[in-house]
PDB file of N, CA and C in Angstrom:
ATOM      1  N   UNK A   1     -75.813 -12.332  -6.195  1.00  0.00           N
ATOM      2  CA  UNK A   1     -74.568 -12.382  -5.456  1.00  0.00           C
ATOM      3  C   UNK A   1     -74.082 -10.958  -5.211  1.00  0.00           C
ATOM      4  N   UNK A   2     -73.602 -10.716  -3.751  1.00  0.00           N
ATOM      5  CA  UNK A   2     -72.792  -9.266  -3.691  1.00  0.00           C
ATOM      6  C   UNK A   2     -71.095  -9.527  -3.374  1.00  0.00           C
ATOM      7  N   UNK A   3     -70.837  -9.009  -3.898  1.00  0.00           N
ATOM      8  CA  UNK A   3     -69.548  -8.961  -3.893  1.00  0.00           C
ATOM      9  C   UNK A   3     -68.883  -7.219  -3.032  1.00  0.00           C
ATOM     10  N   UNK A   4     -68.196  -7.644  -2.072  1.00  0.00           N
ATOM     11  CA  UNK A   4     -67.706  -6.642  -1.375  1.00  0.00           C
ATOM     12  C   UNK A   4     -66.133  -6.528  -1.196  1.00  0.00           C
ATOM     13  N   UNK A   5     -65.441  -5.418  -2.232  1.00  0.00           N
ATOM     14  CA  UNK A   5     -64.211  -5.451  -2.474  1.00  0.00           C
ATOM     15  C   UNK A   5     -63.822  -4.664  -1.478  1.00  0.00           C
ATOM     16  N   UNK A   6     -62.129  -5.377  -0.953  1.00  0.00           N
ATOM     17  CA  UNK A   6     -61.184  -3.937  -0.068  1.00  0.00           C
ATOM     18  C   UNK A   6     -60.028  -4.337  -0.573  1.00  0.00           C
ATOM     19  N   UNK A   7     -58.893  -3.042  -1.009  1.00  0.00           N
ATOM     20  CA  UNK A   7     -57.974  -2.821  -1.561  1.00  0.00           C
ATOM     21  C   UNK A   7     -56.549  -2.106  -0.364  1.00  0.00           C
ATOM     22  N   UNK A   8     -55.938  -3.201   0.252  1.00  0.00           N
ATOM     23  CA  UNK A   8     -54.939  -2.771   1.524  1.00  0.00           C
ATOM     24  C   UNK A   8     -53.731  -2.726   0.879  1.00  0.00           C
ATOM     25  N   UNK A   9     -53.225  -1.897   0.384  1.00  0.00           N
ATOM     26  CA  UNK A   9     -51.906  -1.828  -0.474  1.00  0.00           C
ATOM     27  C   UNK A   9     -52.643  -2.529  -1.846  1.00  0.00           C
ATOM     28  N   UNK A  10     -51.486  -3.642  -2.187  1.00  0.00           N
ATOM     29  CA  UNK A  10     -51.641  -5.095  -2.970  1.00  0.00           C
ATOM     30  C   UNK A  10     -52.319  -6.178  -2.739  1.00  0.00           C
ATOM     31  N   UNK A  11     -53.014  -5.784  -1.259  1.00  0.00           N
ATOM     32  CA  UNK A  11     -53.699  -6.772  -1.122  1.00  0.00           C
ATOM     33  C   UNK A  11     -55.273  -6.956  -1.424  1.00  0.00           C
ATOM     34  N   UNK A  12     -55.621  -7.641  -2.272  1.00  0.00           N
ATOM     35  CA  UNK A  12     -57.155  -7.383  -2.811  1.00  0.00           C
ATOM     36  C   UNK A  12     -57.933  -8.451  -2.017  1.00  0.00           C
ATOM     37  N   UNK A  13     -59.472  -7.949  -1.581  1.00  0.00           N
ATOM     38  CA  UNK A  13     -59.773  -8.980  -1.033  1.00  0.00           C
ATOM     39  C   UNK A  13     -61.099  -9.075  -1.465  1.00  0.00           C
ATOM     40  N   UNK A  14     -61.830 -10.078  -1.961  1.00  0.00           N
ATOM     41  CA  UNK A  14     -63.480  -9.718  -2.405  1.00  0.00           C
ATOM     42  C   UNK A  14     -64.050 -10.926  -1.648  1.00  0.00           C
ATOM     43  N   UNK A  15     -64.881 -10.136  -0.944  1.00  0.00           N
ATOM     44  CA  UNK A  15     -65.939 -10.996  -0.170  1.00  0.00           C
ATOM     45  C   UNK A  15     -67.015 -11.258  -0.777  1.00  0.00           C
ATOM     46  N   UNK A  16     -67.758 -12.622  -1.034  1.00  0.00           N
ATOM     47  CA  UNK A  16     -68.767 -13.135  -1.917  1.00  0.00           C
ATOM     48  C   UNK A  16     -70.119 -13.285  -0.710  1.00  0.00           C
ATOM     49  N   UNK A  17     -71.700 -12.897  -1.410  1.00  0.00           N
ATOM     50  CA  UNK A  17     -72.429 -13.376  -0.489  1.00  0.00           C
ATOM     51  C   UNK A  17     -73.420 -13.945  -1.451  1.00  0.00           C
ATOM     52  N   UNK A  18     -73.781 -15.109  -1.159  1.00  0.00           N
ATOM     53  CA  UNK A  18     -74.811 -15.501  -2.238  1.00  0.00           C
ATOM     54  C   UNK A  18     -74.292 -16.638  -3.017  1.00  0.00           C
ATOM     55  N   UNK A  19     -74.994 -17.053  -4.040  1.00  0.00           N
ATOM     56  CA  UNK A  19     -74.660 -17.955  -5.435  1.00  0.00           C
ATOM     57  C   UNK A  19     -73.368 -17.375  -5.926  1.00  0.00           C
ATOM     58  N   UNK A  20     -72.625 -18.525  -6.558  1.00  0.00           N
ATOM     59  CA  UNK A  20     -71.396 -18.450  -7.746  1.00  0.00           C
ATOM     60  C   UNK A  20     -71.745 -19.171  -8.219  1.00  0.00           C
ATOM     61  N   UNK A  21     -72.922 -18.945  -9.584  1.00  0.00           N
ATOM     62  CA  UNK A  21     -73.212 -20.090 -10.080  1.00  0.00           C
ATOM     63  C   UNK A  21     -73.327 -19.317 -11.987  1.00  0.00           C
ATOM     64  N   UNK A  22     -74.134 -20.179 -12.896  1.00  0.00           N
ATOM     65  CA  UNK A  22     -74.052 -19.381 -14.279  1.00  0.00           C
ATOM     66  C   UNK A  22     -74.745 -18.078 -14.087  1.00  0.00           C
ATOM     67  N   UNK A  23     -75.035 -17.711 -13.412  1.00  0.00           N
ATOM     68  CA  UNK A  23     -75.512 -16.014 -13.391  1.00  0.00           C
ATOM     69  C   UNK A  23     -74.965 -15.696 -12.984  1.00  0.00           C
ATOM     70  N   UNK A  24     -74.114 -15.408 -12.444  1.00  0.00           N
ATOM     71  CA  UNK A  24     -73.307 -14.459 -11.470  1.00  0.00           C
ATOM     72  C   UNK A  24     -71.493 -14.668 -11.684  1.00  0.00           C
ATOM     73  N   UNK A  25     -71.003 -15.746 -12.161  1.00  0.00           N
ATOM     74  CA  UNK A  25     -69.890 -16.078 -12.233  1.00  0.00           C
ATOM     75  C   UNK A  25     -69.655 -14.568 -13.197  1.00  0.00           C
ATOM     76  N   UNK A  26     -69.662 -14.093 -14.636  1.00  0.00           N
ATOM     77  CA  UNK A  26     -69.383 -13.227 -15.182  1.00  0.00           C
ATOM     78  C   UNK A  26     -69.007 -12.032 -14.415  1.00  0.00           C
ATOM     79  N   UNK A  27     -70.105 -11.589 -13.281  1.00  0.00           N
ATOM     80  CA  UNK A  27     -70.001 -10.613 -12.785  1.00  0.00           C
ATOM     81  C   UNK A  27     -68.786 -10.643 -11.916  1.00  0.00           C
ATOM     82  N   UNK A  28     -68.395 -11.791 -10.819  1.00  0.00           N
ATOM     83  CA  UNK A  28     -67.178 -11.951 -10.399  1.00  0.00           C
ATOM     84  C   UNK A  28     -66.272 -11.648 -11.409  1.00  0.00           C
ATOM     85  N   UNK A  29     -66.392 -12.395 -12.844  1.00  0.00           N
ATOM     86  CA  UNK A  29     -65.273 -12.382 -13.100  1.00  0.00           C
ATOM     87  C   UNK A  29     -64.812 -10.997 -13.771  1.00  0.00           C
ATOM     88  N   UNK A  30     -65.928 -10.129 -14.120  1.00  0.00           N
ATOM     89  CA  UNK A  30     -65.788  -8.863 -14.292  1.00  0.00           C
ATOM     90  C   UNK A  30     -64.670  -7.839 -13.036  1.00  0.00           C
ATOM     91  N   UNK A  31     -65.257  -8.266 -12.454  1.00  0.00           N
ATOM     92  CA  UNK A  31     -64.584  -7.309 -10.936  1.00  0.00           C
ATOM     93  C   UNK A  31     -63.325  -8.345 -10.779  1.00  0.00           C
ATOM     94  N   UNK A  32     -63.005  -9.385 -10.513  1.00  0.00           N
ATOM     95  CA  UNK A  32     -61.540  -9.967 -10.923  1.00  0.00           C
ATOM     96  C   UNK A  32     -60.587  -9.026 -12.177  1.00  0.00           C
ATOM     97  N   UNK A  33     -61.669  -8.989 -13.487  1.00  0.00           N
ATOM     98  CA  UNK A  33     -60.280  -8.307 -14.160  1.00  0.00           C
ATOM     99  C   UNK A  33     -59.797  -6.563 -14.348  1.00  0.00           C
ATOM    100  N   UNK A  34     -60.961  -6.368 -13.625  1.00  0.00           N
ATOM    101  CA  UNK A  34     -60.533  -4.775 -13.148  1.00  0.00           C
ATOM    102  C   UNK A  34     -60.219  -4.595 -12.278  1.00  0.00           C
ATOM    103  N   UNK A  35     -60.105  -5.781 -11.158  1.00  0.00           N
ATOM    104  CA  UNK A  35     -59.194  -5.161  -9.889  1.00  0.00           C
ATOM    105  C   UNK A  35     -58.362  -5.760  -9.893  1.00  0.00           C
ATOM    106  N   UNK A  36     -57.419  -7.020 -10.377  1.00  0.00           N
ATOM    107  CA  UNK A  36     -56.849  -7.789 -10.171  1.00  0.00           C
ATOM    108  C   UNK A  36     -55.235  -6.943 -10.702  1.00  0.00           C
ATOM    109  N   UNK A  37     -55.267  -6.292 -11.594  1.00  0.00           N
ATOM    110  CA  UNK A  37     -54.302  -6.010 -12.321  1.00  0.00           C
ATOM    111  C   UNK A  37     -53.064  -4.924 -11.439  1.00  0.00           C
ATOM    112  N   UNK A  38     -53.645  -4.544 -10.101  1.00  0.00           N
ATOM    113  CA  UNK A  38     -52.800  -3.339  -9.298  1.00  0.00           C
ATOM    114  C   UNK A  38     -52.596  -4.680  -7.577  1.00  0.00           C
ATOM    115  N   UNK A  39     -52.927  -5.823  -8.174  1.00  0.00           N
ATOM    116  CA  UNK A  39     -52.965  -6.638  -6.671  1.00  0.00           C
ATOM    117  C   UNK A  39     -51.808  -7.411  -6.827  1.00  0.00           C
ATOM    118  N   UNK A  40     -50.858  -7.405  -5.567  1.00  0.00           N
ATOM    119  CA  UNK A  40     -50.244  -8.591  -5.380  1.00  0.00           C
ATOM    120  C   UNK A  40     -50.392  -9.734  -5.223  1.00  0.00           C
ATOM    121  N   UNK A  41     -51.573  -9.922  -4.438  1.00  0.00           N
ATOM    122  CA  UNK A  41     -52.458 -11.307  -3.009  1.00  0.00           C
ATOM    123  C   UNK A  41     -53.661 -11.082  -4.029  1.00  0.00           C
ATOM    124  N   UNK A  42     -54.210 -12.010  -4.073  1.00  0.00           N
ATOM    125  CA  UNK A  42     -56.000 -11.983  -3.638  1.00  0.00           C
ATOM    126  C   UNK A  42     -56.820 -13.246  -2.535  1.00  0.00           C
ATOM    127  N   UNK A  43     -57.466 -12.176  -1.780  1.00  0.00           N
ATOM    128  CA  UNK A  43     -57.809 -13.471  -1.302  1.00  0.00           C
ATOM    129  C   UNK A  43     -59.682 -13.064  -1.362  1.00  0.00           C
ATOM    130  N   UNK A  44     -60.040 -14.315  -0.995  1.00  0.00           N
ATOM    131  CA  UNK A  44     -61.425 -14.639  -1.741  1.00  0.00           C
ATOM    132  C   UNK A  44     -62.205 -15.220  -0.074  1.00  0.00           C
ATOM    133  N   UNK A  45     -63.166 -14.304   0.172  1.00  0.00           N
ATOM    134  CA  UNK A  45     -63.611 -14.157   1.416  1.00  0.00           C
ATOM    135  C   UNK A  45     -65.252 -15.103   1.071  1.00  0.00           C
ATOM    136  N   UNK A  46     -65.264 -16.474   1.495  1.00  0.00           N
ATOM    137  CA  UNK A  46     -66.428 -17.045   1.001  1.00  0.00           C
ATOM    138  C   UNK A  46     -67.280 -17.447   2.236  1.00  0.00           C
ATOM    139  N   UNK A  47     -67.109 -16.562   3.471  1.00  0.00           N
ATOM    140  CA  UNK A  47     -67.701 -16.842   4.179  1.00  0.00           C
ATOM    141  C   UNK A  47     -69.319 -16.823   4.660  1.00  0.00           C
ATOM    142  N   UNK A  48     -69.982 -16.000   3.331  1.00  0.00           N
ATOM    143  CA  UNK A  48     -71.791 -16.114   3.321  1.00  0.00           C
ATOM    144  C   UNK A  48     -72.215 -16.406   1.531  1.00  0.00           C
ATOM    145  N   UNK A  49     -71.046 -17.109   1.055  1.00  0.00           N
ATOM    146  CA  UNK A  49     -70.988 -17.596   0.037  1.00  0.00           C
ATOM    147  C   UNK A  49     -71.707 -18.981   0.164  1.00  0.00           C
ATOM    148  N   UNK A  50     -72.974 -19.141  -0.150  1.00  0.00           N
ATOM    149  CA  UNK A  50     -73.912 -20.906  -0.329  1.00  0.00           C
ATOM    150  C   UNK A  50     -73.724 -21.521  -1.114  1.00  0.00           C
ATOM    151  N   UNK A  51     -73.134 -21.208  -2.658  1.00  0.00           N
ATOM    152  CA  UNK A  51     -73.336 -22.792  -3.346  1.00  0.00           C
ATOM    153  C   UNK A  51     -71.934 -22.021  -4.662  1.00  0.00           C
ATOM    154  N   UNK A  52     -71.652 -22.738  -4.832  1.00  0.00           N
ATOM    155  CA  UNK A  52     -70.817 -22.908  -6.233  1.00  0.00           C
ATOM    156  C   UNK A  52     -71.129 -23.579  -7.273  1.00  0.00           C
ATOM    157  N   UNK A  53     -70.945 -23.307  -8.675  1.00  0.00           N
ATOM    158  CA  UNK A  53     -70.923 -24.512  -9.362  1.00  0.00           C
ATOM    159  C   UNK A  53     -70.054 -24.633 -10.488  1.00  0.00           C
ATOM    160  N   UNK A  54     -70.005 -24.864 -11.754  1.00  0.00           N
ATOM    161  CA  UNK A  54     -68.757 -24.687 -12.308  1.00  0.00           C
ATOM    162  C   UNK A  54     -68.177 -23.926 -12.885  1.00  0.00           C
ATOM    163  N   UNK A  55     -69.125 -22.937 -13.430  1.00  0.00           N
ATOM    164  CA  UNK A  55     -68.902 -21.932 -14.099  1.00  0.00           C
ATOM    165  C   UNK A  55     -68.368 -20.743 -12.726  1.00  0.00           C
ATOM    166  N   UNK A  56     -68.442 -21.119 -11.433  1.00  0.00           N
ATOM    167  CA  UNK A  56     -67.770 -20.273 -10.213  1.00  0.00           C
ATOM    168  C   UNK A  56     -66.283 -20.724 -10.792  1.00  0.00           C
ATOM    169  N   UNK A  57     -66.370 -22.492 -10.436  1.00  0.00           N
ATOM    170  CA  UNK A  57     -65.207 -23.331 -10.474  1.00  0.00           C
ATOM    171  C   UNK A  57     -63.840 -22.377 -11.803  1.00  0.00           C
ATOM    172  N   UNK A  58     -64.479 -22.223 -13.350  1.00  0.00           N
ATOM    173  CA  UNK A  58     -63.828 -21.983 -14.031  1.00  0.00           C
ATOM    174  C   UNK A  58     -63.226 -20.060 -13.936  1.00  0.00           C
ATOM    175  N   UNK A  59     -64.064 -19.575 -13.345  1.00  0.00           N
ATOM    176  CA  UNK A  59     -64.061 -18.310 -12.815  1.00  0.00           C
ATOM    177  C   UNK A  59     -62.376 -18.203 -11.430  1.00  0.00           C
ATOM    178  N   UNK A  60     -62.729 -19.026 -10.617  1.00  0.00           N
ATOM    179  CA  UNK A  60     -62.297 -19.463  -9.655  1.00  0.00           C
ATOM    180  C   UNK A  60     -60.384 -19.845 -10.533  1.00  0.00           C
ATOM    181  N   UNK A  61     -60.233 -20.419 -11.281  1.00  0.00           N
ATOM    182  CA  UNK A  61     -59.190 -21.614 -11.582  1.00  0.00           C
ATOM    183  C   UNK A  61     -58.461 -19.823 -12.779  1.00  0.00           C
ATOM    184  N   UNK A  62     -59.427 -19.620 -13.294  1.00  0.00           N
ATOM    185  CA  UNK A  62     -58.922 -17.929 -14.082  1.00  0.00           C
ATOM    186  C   UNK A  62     -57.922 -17.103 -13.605  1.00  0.00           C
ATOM    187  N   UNK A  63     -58.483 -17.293 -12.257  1.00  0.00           N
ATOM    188  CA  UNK A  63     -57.898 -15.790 -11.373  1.00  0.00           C
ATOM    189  C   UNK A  63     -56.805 -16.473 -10.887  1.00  0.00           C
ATOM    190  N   UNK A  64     -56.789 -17.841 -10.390  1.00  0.00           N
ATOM    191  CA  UNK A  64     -55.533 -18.732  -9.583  1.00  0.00           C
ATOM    192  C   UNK A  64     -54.519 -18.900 -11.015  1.00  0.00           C
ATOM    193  N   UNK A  65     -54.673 -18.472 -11.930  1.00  0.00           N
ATOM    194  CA  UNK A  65     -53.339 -18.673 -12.849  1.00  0.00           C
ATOM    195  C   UNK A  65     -52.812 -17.504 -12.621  1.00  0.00           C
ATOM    196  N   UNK A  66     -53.859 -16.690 -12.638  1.00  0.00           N
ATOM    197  CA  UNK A  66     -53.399 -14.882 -13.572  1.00  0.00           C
ATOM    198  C   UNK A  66     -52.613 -14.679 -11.613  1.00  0.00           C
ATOM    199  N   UNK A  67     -52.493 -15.014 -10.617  1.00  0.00           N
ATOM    200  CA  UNK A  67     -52.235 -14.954  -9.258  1.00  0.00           C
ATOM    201  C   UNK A  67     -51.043 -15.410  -8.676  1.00  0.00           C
ATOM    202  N   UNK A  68     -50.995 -16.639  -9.573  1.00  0.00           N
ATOM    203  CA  UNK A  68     -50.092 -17.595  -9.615  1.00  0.00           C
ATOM    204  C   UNK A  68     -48.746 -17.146  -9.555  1.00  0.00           C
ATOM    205  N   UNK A  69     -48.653 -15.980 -10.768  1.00  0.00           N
ATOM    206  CA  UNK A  69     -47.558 -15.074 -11.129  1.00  0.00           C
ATOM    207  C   UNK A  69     -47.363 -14.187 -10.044  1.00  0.00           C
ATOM    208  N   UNK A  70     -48.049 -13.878  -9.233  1.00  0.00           N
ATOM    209  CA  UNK A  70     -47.926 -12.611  -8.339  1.00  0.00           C
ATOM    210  C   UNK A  70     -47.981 -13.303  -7.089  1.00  0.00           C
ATOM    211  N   UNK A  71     -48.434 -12.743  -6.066  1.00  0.00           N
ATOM    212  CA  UNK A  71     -48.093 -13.067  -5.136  1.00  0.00           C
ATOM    213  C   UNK A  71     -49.100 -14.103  -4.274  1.00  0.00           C
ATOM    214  N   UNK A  72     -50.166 -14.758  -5.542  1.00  0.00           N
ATOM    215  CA  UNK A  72     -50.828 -15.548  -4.709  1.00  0.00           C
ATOM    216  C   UNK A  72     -51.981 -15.214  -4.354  1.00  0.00           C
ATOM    217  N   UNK A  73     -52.793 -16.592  -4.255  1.00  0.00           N
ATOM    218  CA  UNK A  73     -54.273 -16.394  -4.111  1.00  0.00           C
ATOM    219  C   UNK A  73     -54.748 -17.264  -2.778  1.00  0.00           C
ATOM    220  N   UNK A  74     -55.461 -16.864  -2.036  1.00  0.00           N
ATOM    221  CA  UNK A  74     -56.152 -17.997  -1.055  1.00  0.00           C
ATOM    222  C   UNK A  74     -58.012 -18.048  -0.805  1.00  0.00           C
ATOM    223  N   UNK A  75     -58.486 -19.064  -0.483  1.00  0.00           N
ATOM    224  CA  UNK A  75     -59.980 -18.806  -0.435  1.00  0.00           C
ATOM    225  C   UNK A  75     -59.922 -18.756   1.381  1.00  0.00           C
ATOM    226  N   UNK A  76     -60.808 -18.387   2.005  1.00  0.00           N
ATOM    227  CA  UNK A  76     -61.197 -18.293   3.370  1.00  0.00           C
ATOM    228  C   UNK A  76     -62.674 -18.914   3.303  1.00  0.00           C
ATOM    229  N   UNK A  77     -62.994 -18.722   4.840  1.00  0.00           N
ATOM    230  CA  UNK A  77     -64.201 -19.603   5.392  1.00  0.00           C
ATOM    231  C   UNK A  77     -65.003 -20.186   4.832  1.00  0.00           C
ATOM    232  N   UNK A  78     -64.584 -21.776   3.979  1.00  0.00           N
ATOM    233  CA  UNK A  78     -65.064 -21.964   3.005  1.00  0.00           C
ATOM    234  C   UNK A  78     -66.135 -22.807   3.997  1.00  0.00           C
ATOM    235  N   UNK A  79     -67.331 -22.816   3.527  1.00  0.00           N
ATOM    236  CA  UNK A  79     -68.940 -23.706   3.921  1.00  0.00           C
ATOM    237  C   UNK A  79     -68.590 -25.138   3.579  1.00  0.00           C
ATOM    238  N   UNK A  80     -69.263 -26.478   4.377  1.00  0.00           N
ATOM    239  CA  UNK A  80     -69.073 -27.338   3.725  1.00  0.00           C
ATOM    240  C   UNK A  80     -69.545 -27.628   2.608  1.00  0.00           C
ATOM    241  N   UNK A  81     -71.311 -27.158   2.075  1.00  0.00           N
ATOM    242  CA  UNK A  81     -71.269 -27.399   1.023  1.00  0.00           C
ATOM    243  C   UNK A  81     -70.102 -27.385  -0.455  1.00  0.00           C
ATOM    244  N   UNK A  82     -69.754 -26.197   0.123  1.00  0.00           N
ATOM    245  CA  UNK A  82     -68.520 -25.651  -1.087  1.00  0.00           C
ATOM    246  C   UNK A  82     -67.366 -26.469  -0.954  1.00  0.00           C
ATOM    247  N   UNK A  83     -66.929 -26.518  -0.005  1.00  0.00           N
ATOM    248  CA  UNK A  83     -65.357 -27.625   0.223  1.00  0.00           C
ATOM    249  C   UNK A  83     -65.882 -28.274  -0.090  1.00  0.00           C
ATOM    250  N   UNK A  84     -66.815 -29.529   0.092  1.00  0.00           N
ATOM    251  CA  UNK A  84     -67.534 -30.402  -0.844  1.00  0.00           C
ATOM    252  C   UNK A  84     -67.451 -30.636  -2.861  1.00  0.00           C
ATOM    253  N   UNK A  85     -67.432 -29.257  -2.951  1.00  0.00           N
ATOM    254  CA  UNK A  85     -67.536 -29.433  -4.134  1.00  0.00           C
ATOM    255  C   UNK A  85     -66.025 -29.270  -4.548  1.00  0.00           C
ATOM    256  N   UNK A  86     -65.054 -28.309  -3.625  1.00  0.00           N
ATOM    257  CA  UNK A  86     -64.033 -28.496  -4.091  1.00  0.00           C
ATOM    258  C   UNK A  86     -63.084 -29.606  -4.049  1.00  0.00           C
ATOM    259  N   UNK A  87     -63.210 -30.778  -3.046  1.00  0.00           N
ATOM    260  CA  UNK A  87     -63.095 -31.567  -2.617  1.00  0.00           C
ATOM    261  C   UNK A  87     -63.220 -32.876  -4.029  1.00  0.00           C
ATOM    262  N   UNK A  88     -64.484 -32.842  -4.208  1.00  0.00           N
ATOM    263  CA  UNK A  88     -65.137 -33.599  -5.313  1.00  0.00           C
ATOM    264  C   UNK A  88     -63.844 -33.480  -6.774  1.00  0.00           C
ATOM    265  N   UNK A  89     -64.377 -32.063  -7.325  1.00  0.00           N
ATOM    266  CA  UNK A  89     -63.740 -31.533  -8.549  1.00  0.00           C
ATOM    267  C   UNK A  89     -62.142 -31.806  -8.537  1.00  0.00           C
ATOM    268  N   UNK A  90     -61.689 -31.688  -6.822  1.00  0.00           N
ATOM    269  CA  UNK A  90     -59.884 -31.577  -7.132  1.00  0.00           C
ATOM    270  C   UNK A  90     -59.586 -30.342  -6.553  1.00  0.00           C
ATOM    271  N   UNK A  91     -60.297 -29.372  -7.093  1.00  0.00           N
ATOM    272  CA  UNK A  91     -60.402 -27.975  -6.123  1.00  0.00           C
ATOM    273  C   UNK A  91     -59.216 -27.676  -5.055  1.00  0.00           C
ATOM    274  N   UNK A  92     -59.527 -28.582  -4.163  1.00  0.00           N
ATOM    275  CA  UNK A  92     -58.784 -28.424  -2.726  1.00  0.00           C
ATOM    276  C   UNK A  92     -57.507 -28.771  -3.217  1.00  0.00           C
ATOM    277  N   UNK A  93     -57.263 -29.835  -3.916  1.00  0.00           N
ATOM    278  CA  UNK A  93     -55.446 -29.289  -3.981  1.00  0.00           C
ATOM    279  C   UNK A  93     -54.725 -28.582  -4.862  1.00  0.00           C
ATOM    280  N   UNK A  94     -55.708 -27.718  -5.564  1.00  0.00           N
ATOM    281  CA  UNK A  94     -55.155 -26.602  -6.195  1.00  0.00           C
ATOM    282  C   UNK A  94     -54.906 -25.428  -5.842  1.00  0.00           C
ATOM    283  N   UNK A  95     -56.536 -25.233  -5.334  1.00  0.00           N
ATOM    284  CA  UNK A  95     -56.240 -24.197  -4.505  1.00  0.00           C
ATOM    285  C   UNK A  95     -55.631 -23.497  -3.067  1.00  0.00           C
ATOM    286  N   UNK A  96     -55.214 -22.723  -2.410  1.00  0.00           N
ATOM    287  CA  UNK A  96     -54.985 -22.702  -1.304  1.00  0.00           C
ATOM    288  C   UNK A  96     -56.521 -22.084  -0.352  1.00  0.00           C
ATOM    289  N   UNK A  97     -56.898 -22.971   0.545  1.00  0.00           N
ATOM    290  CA  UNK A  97     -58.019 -23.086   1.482  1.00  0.00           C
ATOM    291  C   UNK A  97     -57.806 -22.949   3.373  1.00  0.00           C
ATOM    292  N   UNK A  98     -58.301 -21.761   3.163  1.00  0.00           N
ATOM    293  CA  UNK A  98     -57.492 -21.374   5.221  1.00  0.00           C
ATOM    294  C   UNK A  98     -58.854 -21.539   5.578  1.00  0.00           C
TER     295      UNK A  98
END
C-alpha cells in the first residue's frame, strides 16, 4: 500500500493506493498518529484503494474517534468493492462517505 500525505493548513489528507488489509493497516495507522495530532479535518482519499478488511476497518474507526473531537473526518471515492464492505459491517453510517 502507498500512502500519499498533503498537509493544507489543518487540513490532512492521505491518499491510499493498494490493500488495507493485516499488512498494511499498522503502517496507516503509523502515519495517522504522527500526522494526525497538528490536523483539524482528515480526509481519507480511497480512490485507487482495492480492498479493505478489518484490521483497515479497526484502523479506520481509531482515527474517526481521535477526529471526532476535532474537526472531523470524511472518506472520498470510495470503490464498490469497499462501500460494500462498509455497507455490510455498518461502516456507512458511521462514517462520513462523499
Amino acid at each position: 500500500m502507498t500512502i500519499n500525505k498533503t498537509l493544507n493548513g489543518g487540513e490532512l489528507t492521505l491518499a491510499l493506493e493498494g490493500r488495507l488489509d493485516t499488512m498494511t493497516a499498522p503502517e496507516l495507522e503509523a502515519e495517522l498518529k504522527k500526522s494526525m495530532d497538528g490536523a483539524q479535518s482528515l480526509t481519507l482519499d480511497f480512490e485507487k484503494l482495492d480492498y479493505i478488511s478489518s484490521a483497515g476497518l479497526r484502523v479506520l474507526l481509531s482515527a474517526h474517534k481521535v477526529m471526532a473531537g476535532k474537526g472531523g473526518m470524511k472518506v472520498t471515492h470510495v470503490n464498490e468493492i469497499v462501500q460494500e464492505v462498509f455497507d455490510v459491517t455498518g461502516f456507512s453510517d458511521i462514517l462520513v462517505i462523499e
